[in-house]
Protein backbone atom coordinates (compact mmCIF):
# COMPACT_ATOMS: atom_id res chain seq x y z
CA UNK A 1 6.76 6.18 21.89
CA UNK A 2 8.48 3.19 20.00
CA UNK A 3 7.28 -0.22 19.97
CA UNK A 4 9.81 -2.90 18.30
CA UNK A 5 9.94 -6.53 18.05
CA UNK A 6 12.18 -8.21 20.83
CA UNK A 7 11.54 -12.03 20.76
CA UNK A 8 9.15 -14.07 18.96
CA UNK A 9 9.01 -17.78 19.69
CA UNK A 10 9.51 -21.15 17.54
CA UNK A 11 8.40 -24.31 18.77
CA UNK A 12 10.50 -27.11 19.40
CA UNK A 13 10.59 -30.19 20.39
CA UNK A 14 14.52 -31.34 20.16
CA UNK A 15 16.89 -27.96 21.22
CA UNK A 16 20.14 -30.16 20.20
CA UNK A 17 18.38 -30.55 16.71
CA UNK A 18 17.02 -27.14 17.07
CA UNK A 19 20.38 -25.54 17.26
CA UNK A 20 21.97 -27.35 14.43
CA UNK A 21 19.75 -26.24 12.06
CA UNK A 22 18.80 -22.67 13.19
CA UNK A 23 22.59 -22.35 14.89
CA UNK A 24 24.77 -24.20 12.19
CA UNK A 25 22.62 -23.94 9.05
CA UNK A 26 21.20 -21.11 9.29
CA UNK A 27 24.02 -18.76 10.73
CA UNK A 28 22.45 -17.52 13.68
CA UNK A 29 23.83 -16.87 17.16
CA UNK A 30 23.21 -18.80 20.37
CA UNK A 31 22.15 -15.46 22.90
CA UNK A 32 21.27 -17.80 25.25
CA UNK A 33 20.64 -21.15 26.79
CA UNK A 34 19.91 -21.55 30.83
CA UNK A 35 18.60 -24.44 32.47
CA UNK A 36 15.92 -23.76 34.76
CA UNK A 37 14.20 -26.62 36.77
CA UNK A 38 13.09 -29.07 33.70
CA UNK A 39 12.80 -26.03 31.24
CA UNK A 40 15.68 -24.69 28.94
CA UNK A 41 15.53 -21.10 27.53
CA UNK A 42 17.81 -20.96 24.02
CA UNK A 43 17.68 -17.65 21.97
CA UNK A 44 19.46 -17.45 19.03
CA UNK A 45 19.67 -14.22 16.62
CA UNK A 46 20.91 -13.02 13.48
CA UNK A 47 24.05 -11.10 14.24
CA UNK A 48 22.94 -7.86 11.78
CA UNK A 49 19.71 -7.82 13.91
CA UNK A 50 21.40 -7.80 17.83
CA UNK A 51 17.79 -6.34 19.23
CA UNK A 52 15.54 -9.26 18.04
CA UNK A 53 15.80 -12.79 18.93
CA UNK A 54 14.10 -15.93 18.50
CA UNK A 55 12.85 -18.13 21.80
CA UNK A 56 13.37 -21.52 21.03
CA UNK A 57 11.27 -23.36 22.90
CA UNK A 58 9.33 -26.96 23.92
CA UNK A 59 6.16 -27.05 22.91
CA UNK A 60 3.34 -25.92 25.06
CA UNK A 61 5.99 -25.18 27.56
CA UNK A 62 3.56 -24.26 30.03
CA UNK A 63 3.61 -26.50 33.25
CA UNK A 64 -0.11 -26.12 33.68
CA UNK A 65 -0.76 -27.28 30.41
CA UNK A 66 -3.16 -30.53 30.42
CA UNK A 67 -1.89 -33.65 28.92
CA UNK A 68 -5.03 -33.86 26.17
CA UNK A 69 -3.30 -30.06 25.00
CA UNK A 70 0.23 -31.57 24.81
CA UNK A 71 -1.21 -33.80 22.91
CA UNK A 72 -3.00 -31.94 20.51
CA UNK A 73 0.46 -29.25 20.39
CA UNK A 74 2.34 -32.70 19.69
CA UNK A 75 0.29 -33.64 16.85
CA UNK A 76 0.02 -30.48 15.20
CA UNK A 77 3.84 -30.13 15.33
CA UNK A 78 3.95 -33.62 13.52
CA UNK A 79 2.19 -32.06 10.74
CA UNK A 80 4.06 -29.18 10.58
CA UNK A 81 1.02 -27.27 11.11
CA UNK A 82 2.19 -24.38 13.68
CA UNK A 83 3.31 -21.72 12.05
CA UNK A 84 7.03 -20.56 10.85
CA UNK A 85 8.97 -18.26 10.38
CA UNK A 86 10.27 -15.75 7.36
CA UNK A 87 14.10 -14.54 7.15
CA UNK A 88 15.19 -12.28 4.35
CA UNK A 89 18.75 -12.31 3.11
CA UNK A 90 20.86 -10.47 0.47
CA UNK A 91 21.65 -13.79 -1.64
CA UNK A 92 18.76 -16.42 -1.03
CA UNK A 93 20.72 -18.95 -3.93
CA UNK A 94 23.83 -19.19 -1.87
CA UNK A 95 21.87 -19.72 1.39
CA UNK A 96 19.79 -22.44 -0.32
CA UNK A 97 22.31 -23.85 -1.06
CA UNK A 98 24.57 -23.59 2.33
CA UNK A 99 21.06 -24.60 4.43
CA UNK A 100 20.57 -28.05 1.87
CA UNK A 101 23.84 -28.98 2.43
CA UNK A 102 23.40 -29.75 5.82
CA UNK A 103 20.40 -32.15 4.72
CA UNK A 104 17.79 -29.73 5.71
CA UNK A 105 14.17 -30.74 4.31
CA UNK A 106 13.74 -28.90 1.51
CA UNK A 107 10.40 -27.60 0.85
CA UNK A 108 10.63 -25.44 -2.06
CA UNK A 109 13.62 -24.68 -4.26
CA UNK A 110 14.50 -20.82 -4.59
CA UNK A 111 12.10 -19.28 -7.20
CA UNK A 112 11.22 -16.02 -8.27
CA UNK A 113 7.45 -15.04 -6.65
CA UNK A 114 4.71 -12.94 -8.03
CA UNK A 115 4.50 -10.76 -5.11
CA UNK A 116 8.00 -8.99 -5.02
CA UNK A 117 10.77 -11.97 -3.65
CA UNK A 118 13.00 -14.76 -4.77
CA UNK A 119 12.54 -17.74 -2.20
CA UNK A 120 12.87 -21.06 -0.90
CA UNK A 121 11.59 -22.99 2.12
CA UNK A 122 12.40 -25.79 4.47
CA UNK A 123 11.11 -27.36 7.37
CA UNK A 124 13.49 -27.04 10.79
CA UNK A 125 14.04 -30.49 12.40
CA UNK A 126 10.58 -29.90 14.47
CA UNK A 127 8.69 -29.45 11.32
CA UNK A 128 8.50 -25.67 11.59
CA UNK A 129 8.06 -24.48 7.70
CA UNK A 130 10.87 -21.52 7.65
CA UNK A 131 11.21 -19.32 4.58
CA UNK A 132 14.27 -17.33 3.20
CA UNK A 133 13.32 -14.54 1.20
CA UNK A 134 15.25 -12.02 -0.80
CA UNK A 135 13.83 -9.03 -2.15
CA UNK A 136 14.02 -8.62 -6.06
């Protein structure tokens, strides 16, 4: 039996913003995007991984949710306290560089880390921190 990753989700709270950073910036592909009733279901995915994708979707997307826990989702995402995400790549200077061109908010510059990686980080338009690791 074999158990892989399929989706994993990133909360946002813009998809036009969404896809300009994870779409244009970031190089991935746009799987998906369908309109259902008010909800909109975008995946995007790294074209060298064509089994895993990431949901982008509105926070607390669930209809049932109460207003006091969009709330809270809301203000947490302000903060940029959910969590992010972590994508490796084979030359993490020249995607720096191609992701801060695009006037990304830089978090970190790419540096060399105790534990094993050069990196850098950003934050995506919804505040998401996302990382871009390569290993040394």
């Amino acid at each position: 039996m074999e158990n892989k990753l399929s989706q994993c989700f990133i909360a946002v709270d813009d998809h036009e913003k969404a896809l300009a950073f994870y779409r244009d910036a970031l190089g991935l592909e746009v799987r998906n995007d369908v309109g259902f009733e008010n909800m909109r279901w975008v995946t995007v995915a790294s074209p060298s991984q064509p089994d895993v994708e990431i949901v982008l979707e509105l926070p607390l997307a669930d209809p049932n949710a109460s207003d006091a826990d969009r709330q809270a989702v809301a203000e947490l995402m302000a903060k940029g306290l959910l969590r992010g995400v972590i994508f490796r790549t084979d030359d993490v200077d020249a995607t720096f560089e191609k992701v801060r061109a695009t006037g990304a908010d830089v978090l970190q510059e790419p540096m060399d880390q105790p534990y094993g990686v050069r990196d850098c980080a950003f934050r995506d338009p919804a505040g998401n921190m996302v990382r871009i690791n390569q290993p040394k």
